[in-house]
N, C-alpha and C. Protein backbone atom coordinates (compact mmCIF):
# COMPACT_ATOMS: atom_id res chain seq x y z
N UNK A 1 9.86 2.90 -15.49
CA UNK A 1 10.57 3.10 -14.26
C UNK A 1 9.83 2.40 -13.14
N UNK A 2 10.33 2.30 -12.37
CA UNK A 2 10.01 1.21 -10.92
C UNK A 2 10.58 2.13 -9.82
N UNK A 3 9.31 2.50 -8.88
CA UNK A 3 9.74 2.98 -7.77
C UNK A 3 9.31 1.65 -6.56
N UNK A 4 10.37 2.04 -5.55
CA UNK A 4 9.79 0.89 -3.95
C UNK A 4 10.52 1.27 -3.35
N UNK A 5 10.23 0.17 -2.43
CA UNK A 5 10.99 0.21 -0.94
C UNK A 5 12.67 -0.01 -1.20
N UNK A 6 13.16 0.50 0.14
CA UNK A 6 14.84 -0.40 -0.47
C UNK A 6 15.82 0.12 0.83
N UNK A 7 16.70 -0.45 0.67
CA UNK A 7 17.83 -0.03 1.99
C UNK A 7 18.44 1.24 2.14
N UNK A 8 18.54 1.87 1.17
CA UNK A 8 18.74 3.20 1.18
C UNK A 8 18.16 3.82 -0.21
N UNK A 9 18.19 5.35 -0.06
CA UNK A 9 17.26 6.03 -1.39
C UNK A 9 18.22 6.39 -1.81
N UNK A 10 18.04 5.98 -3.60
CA UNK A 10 18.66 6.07 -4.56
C UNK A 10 18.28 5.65 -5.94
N UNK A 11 18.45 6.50 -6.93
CA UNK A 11 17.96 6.37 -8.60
C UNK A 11 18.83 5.98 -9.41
N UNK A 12 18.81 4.87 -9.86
CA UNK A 12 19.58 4.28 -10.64
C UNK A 12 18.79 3.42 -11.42
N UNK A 13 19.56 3.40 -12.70
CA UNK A 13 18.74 2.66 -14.03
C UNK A 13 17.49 2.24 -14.08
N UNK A 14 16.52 3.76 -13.53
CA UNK A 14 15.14 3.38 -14.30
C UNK A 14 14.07 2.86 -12.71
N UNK A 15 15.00 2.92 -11.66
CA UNK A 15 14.60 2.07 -10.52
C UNK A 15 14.60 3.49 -9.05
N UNK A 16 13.89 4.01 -8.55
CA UNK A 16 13.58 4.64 -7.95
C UNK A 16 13.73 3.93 -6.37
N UNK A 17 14.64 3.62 -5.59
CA UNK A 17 14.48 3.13 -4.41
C UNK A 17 14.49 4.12 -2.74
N UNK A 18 13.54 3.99 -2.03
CA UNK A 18 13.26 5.11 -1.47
C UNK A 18 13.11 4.53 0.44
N UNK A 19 14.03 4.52 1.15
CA UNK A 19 14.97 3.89 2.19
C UNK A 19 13.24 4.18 2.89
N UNK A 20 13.05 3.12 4.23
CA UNK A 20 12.11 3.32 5.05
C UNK A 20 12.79 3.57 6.26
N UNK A 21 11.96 4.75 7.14
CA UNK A 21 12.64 5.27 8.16
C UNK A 21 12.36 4.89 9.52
N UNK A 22 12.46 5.58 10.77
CA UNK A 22 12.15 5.02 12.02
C UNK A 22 10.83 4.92 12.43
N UNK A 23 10.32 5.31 11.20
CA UNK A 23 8.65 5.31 11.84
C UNK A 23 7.85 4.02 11.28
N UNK A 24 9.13 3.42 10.56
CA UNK A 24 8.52 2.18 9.82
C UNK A 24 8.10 1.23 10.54
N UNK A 25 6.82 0.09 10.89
CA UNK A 25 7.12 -0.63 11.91
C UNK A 25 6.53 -2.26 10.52
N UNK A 26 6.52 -3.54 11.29
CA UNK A 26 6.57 -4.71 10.55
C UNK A 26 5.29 -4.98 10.67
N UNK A 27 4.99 -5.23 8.87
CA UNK A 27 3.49 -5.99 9.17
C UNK A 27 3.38 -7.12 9.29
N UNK A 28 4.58 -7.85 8.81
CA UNK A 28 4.72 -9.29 8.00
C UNK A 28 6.29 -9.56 8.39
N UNK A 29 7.14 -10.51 8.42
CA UNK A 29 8.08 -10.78 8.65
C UNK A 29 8.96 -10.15 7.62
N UNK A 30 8.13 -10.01 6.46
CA UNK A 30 9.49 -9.91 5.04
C UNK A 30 8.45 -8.23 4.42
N UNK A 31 7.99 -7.95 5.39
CA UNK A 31 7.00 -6.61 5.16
C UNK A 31 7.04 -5.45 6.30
N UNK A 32 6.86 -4.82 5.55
CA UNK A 32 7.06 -3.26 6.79
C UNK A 32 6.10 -1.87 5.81
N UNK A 33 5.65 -1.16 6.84
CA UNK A 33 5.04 0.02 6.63
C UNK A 33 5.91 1.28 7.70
N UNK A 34 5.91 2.05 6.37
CA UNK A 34 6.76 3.49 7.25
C UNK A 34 5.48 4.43 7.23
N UNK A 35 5.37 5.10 8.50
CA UNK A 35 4.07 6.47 8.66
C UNK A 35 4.52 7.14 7.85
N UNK A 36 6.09 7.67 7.50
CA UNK A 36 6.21 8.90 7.38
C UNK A 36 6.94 8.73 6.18
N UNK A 37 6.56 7.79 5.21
CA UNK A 37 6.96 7.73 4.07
C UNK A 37 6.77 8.46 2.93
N UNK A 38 5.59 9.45 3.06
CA UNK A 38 5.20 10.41 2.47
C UNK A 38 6.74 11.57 2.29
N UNK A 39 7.41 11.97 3.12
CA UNK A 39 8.64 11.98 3.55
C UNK A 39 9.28 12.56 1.66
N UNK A 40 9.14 11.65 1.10
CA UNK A 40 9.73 11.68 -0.31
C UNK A 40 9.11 11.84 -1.77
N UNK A 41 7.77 12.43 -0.87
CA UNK A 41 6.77 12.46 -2.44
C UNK A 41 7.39 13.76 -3.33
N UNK A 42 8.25 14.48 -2.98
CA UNK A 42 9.11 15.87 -3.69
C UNK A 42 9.88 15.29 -4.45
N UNK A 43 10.69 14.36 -3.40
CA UNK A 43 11.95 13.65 -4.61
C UNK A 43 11.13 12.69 -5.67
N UNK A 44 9.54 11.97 -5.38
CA UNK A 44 9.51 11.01 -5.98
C UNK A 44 8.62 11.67 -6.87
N UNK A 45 8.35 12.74 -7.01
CA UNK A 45 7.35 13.72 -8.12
C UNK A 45 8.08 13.57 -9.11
N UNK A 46 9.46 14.66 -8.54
CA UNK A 46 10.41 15.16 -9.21
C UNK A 46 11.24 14.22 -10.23
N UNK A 47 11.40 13.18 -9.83
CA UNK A 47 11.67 11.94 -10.70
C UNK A 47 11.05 11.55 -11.23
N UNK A 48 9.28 10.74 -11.16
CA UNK A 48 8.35 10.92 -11.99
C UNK A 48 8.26 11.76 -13.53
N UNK A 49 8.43 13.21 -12.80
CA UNK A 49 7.78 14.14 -13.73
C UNK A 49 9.25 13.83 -15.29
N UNK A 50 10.56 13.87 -14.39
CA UNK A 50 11.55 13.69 -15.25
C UNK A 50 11.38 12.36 -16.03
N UNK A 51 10.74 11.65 -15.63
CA UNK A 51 10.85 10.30 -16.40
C UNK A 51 9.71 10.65 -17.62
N UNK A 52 8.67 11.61 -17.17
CA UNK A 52 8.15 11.77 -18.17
C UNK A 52 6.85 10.58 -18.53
N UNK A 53 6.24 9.93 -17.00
CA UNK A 53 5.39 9.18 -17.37
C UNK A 53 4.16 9.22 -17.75
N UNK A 54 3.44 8.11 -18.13
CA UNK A 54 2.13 8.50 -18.86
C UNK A 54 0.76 8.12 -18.13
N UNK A 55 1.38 7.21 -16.86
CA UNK A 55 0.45 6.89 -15.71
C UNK A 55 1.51 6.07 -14.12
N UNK A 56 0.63 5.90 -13.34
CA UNK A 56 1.10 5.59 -12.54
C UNK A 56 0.64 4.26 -12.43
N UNK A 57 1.21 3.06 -11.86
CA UNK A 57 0.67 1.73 -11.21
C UNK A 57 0.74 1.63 -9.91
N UNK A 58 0.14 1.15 -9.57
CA UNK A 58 0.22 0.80 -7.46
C UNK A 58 -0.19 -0.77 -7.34
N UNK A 59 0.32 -1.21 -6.77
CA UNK A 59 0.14 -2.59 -6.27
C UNK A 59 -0.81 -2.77 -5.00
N UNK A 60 -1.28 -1.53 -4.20
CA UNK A 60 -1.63 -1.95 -3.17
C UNK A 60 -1.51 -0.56 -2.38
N UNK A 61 -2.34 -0.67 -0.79
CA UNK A 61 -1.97 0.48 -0.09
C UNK A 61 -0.74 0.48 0.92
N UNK A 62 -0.09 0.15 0.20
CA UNK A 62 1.30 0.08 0.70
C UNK A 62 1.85 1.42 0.92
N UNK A 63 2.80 1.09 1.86
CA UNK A 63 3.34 3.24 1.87
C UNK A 63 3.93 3.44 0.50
N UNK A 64 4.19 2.62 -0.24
CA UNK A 64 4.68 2.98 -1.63
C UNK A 64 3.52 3.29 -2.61
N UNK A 65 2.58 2.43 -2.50
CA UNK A 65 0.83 2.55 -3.10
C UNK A 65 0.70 3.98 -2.91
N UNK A 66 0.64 4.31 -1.53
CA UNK A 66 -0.02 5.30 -1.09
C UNK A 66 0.84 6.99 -1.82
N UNK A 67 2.36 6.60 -1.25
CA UNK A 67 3.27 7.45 -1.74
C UNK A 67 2.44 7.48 -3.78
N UNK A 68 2.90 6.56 -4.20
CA UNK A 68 2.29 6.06 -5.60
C UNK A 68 0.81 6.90 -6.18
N UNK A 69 -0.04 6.54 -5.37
CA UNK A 69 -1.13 7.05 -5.32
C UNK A 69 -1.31 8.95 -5.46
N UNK A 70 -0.48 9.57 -4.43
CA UNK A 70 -0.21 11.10 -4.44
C UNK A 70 0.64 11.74 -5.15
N UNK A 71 1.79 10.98 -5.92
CA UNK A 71 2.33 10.86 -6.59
C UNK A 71 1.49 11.44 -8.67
N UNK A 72 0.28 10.47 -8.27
CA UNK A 72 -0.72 10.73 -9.79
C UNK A 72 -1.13 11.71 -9.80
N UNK A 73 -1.97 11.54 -8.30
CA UNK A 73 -2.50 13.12 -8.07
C UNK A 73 -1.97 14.77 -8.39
N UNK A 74 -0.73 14.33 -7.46
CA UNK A 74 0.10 15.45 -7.84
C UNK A 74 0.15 16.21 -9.40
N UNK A 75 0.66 14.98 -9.98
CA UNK A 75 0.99 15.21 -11.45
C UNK A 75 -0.15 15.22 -12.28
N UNK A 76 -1.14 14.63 -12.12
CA UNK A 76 -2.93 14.69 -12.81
C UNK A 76 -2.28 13.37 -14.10
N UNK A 77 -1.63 12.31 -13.40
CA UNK A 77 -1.82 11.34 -14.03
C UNK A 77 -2.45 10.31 -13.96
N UNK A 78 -3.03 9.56 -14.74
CA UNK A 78 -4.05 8.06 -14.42
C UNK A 78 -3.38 7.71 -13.27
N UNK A 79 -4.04 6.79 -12.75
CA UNK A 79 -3.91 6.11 -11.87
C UNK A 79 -4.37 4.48 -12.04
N UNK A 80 -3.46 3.71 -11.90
CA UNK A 80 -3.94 2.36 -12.45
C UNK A 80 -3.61 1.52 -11.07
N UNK A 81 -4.53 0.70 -10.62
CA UNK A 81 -4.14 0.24 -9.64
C UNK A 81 -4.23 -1.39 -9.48
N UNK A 82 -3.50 -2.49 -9.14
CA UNK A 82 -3.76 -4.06 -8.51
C UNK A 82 -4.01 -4.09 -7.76
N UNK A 83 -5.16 -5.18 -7.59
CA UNK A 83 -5.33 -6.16 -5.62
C UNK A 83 -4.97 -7.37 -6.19
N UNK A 84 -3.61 -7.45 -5.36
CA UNK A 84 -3.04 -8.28 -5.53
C UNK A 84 -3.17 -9.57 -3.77
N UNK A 85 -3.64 -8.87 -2.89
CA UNK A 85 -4.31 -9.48 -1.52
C UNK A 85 -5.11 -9.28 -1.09
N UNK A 86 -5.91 -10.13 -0.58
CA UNK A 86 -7.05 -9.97 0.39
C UNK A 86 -6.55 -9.42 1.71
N UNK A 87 -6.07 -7.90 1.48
CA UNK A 87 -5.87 -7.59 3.37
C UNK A 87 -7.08 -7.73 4.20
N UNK A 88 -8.22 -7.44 3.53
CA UNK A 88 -9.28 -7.57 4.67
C UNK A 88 -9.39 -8.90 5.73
N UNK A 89 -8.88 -9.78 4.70
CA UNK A 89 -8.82 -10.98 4.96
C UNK A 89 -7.43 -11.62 5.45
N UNK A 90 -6.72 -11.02 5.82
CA UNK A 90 -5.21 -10.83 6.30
C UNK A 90 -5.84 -10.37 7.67
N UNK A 91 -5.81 -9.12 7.39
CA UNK A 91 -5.83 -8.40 8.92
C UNK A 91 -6.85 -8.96 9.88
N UNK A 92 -7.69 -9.53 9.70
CA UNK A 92 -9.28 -10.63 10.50
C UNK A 92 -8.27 -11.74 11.39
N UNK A 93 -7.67 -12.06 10.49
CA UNK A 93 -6.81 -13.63 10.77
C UNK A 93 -5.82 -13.30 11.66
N UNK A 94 -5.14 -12.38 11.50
CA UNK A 94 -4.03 -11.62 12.27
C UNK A 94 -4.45 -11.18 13.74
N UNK A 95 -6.14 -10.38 13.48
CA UNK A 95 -6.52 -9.83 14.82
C UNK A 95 -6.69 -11.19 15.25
N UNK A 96 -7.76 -12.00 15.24
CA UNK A 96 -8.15 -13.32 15.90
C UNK A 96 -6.81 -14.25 16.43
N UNK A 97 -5.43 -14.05 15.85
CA UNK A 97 -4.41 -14.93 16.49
C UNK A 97 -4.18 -13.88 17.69
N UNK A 98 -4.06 -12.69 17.35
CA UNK A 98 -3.74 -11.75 18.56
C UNK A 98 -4.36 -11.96 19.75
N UNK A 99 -5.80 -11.94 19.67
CA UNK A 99 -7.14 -12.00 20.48
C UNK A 99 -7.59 -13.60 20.57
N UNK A 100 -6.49 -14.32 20.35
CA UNK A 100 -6.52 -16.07 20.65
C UNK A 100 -7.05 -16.23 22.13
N UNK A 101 -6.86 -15.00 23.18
CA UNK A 101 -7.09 -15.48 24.64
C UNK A 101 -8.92 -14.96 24.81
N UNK A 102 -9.67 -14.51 23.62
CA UNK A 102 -10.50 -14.11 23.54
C UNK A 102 -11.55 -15.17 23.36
N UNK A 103 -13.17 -15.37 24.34
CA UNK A 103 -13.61 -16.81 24.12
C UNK A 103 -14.08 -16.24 22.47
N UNK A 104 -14.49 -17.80 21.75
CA UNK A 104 -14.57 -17.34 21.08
C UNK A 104 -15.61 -16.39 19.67
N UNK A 105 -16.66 -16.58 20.37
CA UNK A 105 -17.90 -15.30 19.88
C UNK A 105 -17.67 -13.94 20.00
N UNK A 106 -16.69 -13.52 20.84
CA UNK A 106 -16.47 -12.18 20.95
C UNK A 106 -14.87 -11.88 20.17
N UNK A 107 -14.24 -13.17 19.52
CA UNK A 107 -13.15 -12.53 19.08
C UNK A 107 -13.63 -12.95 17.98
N UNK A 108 -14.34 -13.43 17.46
CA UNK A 108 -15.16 -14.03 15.70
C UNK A 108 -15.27 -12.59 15.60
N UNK A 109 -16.10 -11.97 16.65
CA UNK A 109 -17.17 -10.66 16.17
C UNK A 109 -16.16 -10.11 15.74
N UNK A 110 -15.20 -9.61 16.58
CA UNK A 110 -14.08 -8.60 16.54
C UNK A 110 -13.89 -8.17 15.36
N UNK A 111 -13.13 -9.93 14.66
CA UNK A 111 -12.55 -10.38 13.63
C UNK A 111 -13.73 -9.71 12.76
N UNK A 112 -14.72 -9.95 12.50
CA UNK A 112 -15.56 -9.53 11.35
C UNK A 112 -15.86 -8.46 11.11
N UNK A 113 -15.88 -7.37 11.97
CA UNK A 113 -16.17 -6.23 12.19
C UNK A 113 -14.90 -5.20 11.95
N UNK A 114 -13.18 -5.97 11.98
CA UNK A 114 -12.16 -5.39 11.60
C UNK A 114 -12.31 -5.85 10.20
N UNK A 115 -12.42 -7.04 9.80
CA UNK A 115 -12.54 -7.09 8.37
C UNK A 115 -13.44 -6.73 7.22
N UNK A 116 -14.47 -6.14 7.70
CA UNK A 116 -15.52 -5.10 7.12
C UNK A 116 -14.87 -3.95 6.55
N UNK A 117 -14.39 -3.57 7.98
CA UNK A 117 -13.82 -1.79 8.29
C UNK A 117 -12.65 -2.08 7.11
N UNK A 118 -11.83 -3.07 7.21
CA UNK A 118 -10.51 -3.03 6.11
C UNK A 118 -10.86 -3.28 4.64
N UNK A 119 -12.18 -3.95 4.32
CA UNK A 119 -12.45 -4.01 2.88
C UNK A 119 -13.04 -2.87 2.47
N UNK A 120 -13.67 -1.62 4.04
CA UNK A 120 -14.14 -0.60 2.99
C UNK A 120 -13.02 0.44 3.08
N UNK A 121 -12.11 -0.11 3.73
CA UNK A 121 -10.68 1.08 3.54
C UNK A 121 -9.89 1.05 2.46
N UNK A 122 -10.10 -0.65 1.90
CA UNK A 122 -9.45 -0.85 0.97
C UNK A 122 -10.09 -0.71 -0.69
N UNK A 123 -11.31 -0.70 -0.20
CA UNK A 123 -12.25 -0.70 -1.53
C UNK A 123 -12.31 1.26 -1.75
N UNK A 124 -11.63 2.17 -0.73
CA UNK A 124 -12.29 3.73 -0.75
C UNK A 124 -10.81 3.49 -1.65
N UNK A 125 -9.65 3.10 -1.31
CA UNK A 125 -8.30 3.12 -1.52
C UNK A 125 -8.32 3.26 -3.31
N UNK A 126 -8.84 1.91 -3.30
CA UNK A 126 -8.84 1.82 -4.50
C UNK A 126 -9.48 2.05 -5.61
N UNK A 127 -10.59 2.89 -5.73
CA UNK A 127 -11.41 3.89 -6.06
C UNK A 127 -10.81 5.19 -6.47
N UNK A 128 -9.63 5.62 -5.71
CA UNK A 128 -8.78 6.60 -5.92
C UNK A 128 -8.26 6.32 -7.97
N UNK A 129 -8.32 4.85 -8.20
CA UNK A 129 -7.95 4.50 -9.32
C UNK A 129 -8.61 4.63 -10.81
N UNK A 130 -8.13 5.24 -12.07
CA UNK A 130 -9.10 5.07 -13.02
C UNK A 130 -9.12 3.68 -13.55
N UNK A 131 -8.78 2.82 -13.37
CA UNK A 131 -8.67 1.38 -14.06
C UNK A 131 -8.31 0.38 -12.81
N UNK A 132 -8.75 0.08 -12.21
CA UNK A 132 -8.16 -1.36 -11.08
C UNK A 132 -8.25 -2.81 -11.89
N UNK A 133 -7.21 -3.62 -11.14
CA UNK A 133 -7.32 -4.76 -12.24
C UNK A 133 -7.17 -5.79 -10.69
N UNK A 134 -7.70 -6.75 -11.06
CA UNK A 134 -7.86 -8.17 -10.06
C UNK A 134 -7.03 -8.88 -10.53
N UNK A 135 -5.75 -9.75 -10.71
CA UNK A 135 -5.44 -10.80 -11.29
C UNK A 135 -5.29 -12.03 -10.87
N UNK A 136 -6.34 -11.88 -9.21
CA UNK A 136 -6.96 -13.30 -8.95
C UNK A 136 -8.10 -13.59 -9.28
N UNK A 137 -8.40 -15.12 -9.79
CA UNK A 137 -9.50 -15.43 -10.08
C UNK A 137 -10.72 -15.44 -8.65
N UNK A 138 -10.20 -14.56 -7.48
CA UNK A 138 -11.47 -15.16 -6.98
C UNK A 138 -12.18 -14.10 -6.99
């Protein structure tokens, strides 16, 4: 089964789609994070548990990861997780275009000091996992 994001929530053939709400805001043009996506971890247990799985996968700390993530917990199933991006290395690049009017030694620092903080948010994240897998070579 496949749970995610989607235009409205609904279970159909094996596919778990779970609508993002007003609290969702854009990280990425073709990407979005909802706060309050947690919102559906009852319905998305409850489907889980019916499917009868034997672990969970997460792609990431996505509100679906995350949903994903509490989801194992809940149920006391593995937890298997991908890094499939360098957000640390996303979000650095992102602050520094933001902070473009910043000279630039004090928006480098910024930048390095947000991208620290996001590899150890992302490295606690994924620790939550019994098996993580890399399937980039770097």
């Amino acid at each position: 089964m496949s749970v995610r994001a989607g235009p409205e929530t609904r279970w159909t053939a094996g596919t778990l789609e779970l609508a993002r709400g007003a609290a969702a805001f854009p990280v990425e043009r073709d990407m979005s994070f909802d706060l309050l996506f947690l919102r559906h971890r009852t319905l998305a247990a409850d489907i889980v548990r019916g499917f009868r799985a034997d672990v969970v996968h997460i792609t990431g700390p996505s509100d679906v990861g995350i949903l994903g993530a509490w989801v194992a917990h809940r149920l006391h199933l593995p937890l298997v997780a991908s890094w499939h991006t360098n957000l640390h290395e996303f979000g650095a690049k992102r602050l520094e275009k933001v902070f473009a009017w910043l000279p630039p030694d004090p928006r480098q620092d910024l930048a390095s000091f947000t991208e620290r903080g996001i590899l150890e948010s992302c490295a606690r994240f994924y620790r939550l996992a019994r098996v993580l897998m890399a399937p980039n070579p770097e």
